[in-house]
C-alpha atoms as a PDB file:
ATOM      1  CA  UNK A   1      26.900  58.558   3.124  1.00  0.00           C
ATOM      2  CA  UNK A   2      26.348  59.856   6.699  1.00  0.00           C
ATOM      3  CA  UNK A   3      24.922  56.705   7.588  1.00  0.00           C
ATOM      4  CA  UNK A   4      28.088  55.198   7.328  1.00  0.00           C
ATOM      5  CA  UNK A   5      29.351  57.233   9.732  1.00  0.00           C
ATOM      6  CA  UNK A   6      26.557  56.831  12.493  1.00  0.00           C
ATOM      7  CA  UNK A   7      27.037  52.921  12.473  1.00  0.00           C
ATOM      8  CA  UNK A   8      30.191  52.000  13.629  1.00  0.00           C
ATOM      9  CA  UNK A   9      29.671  48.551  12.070  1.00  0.00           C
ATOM     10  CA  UNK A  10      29.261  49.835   8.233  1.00  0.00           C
ATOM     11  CA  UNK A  11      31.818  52.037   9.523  1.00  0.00           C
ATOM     12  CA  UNK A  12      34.711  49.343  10.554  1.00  0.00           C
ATOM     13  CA  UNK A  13      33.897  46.940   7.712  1.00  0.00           C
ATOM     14  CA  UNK A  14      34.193  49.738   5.300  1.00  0.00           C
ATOM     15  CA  UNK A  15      37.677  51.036   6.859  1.00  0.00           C
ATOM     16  CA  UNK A  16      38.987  46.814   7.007  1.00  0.00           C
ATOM     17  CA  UNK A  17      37.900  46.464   3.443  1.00  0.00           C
ATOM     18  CA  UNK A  18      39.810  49.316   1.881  1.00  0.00           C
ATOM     19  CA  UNK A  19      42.821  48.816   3.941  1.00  0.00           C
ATOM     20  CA  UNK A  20      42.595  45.351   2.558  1.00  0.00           C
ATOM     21  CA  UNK A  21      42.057  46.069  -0.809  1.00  0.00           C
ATOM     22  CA  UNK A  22      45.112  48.784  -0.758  1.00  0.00           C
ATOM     23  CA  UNK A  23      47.444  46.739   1.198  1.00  0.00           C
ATOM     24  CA  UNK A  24      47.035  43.918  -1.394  1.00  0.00           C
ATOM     25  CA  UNK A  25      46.972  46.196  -4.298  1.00  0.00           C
ATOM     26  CA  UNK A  26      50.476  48.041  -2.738  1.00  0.00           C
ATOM     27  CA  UNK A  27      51.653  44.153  -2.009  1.00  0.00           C
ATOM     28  CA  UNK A  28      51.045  43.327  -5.898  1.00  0.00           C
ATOM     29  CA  UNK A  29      52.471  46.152  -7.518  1.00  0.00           C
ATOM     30  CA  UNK A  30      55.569  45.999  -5.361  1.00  0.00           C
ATOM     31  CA  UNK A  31      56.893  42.519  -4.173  1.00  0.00           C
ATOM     32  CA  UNK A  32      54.027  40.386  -5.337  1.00  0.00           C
ATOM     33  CA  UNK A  33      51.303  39.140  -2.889  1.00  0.00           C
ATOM     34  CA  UNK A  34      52.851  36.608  -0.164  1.00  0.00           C
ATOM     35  CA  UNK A  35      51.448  33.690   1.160  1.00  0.00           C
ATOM     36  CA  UNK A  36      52.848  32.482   4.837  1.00  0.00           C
ATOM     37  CA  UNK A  37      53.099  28.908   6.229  1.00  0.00           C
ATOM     38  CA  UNK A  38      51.005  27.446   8.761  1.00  0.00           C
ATOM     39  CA  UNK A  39      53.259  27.923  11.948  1.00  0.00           C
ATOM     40  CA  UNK A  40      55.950  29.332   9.727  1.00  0.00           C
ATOM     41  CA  UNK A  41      56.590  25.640   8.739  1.00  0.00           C
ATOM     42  CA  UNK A  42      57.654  25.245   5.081  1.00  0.00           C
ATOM     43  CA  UNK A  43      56.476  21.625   5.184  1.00  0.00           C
ATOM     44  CA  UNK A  44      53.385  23.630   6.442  1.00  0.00           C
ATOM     45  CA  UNK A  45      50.811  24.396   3.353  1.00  0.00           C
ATOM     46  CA  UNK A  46      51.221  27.923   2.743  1.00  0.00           C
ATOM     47  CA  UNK A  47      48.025  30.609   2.563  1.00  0.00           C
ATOM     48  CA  UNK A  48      47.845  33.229   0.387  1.00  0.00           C
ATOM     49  CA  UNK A  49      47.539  36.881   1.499  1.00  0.00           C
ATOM     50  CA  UNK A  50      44.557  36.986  -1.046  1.00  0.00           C
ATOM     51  CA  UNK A  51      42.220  34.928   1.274  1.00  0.00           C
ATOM     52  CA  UNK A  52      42.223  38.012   3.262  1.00  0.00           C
ATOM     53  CA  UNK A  53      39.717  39.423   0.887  1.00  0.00           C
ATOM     54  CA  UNK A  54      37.201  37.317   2.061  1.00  0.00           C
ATOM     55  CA  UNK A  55      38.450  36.422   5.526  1.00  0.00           C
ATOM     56  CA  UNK A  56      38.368  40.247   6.808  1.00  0.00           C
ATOM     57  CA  UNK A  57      35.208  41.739   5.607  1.00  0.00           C
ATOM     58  CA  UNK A  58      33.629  38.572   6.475  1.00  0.00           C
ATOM     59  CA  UNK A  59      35.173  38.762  10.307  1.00  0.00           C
ATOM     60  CA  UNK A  60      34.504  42.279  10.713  1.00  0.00           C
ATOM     61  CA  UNK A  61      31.067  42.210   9.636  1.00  0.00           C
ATOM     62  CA  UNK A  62      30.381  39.139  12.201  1.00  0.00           C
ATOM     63  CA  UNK A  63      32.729  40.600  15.164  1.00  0.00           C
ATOM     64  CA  UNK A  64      30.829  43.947  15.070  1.00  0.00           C
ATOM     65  CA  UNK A  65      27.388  41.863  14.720  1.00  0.00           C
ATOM     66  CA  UNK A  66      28.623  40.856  17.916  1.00  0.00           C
ATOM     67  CA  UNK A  67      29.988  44.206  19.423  1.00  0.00           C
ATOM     68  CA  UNK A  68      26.351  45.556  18.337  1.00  0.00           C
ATOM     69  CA  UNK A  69      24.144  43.641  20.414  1.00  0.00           C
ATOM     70  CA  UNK A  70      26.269  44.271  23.436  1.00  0.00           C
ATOM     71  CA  UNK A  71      26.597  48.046  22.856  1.00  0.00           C
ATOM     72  CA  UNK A  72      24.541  49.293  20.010  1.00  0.00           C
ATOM     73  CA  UNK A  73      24.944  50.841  16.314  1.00  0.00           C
ATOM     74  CA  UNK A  74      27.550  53.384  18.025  1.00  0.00           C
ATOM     75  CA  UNK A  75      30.481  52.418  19.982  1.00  0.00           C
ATOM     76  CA  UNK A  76      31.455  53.902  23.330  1.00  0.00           C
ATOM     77  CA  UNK A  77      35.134  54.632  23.972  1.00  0.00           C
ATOM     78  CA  UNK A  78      35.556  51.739  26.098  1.00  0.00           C
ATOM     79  CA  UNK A  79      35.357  49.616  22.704  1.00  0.00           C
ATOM     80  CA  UNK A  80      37.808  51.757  20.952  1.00  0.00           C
ATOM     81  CA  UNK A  81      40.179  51.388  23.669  1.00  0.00           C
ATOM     82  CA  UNK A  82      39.931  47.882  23.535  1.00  0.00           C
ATOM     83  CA  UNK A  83      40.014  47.283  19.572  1.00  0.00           C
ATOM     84  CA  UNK A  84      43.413  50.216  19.933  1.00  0.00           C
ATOM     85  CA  UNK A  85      44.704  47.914  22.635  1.00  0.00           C
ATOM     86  CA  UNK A  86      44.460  44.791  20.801  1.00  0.00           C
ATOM     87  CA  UNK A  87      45.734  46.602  17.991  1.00  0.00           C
ATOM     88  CA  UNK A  88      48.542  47.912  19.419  1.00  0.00           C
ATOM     89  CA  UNK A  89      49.396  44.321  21.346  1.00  0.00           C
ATOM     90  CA  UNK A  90      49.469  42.756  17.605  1.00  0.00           C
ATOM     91  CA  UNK A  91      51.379  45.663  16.427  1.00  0.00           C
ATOM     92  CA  UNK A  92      54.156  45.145  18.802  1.00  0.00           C
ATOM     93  CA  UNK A  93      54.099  41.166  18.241  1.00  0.00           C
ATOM     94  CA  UNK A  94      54.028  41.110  14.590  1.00  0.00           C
ATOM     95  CA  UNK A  95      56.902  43.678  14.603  1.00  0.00           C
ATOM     96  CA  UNK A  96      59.136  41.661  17.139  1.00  0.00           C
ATOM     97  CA  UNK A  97      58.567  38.533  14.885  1.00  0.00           C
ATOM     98  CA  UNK A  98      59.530  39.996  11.879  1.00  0.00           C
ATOM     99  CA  UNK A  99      62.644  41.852  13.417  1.00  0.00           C
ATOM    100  CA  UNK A 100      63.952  38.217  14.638  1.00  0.00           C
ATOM    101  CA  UNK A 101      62.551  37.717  18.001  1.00  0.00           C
ATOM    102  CA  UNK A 102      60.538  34.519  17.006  1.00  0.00           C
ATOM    103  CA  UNK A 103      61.826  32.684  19.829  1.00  0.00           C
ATOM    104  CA  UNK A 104      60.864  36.105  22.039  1.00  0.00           C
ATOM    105  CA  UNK A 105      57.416  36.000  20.480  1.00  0.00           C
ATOM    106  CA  UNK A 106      56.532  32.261  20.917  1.00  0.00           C
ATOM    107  CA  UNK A 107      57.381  32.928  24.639  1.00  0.00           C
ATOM    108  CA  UNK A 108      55.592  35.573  25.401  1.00  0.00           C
ATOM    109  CA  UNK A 109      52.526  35.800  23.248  1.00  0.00           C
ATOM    110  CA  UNK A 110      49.748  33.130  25.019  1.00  0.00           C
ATOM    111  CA  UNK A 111      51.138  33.695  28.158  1.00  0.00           C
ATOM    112  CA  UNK A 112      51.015  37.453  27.687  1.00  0.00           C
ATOM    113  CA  UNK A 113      47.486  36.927  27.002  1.00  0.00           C
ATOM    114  CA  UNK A 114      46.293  34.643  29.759  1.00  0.00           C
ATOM    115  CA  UNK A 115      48.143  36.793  32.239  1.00  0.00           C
ATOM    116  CA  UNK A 116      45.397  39.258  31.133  1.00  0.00           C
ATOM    117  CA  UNK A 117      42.842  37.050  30.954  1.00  0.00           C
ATOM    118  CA  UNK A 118      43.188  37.211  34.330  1.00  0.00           C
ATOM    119  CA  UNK A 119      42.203  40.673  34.632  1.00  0.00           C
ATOM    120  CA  UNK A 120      40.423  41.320  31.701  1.00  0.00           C
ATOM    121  CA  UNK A 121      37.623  39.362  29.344  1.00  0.00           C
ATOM    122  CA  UNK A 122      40.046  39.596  26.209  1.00  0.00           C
ATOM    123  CA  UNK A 123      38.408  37.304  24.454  1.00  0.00           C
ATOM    124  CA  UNK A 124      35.257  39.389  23.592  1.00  0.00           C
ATOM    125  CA  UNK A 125      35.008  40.732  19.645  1.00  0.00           C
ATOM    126  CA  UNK A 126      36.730  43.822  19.849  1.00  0.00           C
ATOM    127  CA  UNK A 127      40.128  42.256  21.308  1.00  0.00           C
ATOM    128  CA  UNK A 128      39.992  39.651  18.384  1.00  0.00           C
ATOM    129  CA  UNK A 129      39.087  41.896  15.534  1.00  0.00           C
ATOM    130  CA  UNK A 130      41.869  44.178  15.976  1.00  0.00           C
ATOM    131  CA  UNK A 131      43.922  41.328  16.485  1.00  0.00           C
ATOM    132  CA  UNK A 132      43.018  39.583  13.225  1.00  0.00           C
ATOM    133  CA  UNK A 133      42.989  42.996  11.480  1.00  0.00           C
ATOM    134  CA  UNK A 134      46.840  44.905  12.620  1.00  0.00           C
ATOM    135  CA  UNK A 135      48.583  40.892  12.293  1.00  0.00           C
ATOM    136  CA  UNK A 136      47.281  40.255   8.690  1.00  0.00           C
ATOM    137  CA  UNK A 137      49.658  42.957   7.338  1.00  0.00           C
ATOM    138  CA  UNK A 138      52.192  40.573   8.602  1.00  0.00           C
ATOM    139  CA  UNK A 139      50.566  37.342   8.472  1.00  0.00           C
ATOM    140  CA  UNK A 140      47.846  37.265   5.837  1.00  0.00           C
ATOM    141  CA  UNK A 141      44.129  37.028   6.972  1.00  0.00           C
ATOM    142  CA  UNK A 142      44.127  33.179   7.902  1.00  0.00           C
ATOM    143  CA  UNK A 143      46.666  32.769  10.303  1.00  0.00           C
ATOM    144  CA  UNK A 144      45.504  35.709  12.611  1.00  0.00           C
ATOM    145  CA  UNK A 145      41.962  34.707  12.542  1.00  0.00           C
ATOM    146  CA  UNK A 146      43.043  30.993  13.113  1.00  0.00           C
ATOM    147  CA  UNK A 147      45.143  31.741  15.940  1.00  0.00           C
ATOM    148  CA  UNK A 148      42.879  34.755  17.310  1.00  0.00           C
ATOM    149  CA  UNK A 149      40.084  32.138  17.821  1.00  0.00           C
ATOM    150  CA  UNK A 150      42.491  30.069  19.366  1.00  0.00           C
ATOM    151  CA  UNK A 151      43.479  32.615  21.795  1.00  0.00           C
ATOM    152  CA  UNK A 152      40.284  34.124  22.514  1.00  0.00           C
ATOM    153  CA  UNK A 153      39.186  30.547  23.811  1.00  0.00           C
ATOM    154  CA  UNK A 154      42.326  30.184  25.944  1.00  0.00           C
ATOM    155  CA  UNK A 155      41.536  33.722  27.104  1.00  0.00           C
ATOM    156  CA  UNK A 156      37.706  32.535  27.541  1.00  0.00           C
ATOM    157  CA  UNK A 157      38.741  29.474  29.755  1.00  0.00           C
ATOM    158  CA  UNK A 158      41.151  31.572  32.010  1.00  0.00           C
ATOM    159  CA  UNK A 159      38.687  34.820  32.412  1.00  0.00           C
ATOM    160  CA  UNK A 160      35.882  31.915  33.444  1.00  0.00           C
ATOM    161  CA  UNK A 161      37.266  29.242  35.135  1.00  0.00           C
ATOM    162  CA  UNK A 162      40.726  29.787  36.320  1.00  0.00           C
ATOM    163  CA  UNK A 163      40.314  33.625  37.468  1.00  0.00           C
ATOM    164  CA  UNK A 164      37.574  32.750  40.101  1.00  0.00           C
ATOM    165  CA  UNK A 165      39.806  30.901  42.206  1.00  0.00           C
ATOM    166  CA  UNK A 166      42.263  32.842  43.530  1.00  0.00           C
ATOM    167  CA  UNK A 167      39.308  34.959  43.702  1.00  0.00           C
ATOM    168  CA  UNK A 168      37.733  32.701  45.903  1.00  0.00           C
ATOM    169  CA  UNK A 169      40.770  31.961  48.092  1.00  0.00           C
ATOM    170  CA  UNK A 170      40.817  35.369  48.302  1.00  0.00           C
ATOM    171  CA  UNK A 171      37.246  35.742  49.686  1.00  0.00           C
ATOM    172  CA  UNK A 172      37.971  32.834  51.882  1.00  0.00           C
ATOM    173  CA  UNK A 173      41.145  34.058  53.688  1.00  0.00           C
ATOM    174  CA  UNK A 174      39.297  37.740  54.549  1.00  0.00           C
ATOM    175  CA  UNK A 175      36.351  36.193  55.672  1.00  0.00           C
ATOM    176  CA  UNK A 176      38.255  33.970  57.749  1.00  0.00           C
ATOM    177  CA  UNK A 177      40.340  36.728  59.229  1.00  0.00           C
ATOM    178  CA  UNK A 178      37.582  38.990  60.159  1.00  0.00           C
END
């Protein structure tokens, strides 16, 4: 059981798994499980909230494969901050959508995002599991992953290719003044 503790991969998976398997269990014995329609199209097929069985162990178990072999079996803060900042950016998106502000939402969620791509490598595994994770309570599993992939190579493009140059005008103009 401490082992559990000391890897923050068993750790996460574990957590993501129960908070699955409880927020489906709560979703069945109250309003029935949902399913949501791809971009909230009812032409759209729709996705059951069940998939996220599979979907979220699955993802958390390869993000934090990935989050390992940069940092280790245990986490420093700066990847806690990250996956709570990510969290907290779905949080706030997911809450907006379902109090009306779709319109808000679809405005501001890439460009929120490659505004700080610009600044920050979002795309890495922590940003996108705590993405996928906070918006499946008001998504499902799919959707979030689908659309967290999406972003995270948006995010990839902009931290790699577009943020170098202003970066490089930059350089240029106070090398030229000096």
């Amino acid at each position: 059981m401490t082992r559990i503790f000391t890897q923050s991969r068993l750790l996460l998976t574990a957590l993501v798994s129960l908070y699955i398997v409880a927020f489906l269990l709560w979703q069945h014995s109250t309003t029935g499980v949902p399913a949501h329609h791809l971009l909230h199209d009812p032409e759209l097929p729709a996705i059951s909230n069940w998939w996220g069985l599979l979907i979220l162990p699955l993802a958390t178990w390869c993000l934090t494969t990935l989050i390992n072999k940069k940092y280790g079996l245990c986490y420093p803060k700066k990847v806690w901050l990250q996956l709570g900042a990510a969290g907290l950016y779905a949080l706030i998106m997911t809450l907006l959508f379902y109090a009306g502000y779709m319109t808000l939402v679809s405005l501001l969620a890439v460009p929120f995002i490659l505004f700080v791509a610009l600044f920050f490598p979002v795309y890495q595994a922590p940003f996108l599991l705590a993405y996928v994770v906070v918006s499946s309570a008001g998504f499902g599993a799919f959707i979030p992953t689908l659309g967290g992939f999406i972003f995270a190579a948006m995010a990839y493009v902009t931290y790699h290719f577009i943020r170098p140059i202003p970066l490089w005008l930059f350089t240029q103009l106070t090398t030229k003044n000096t």
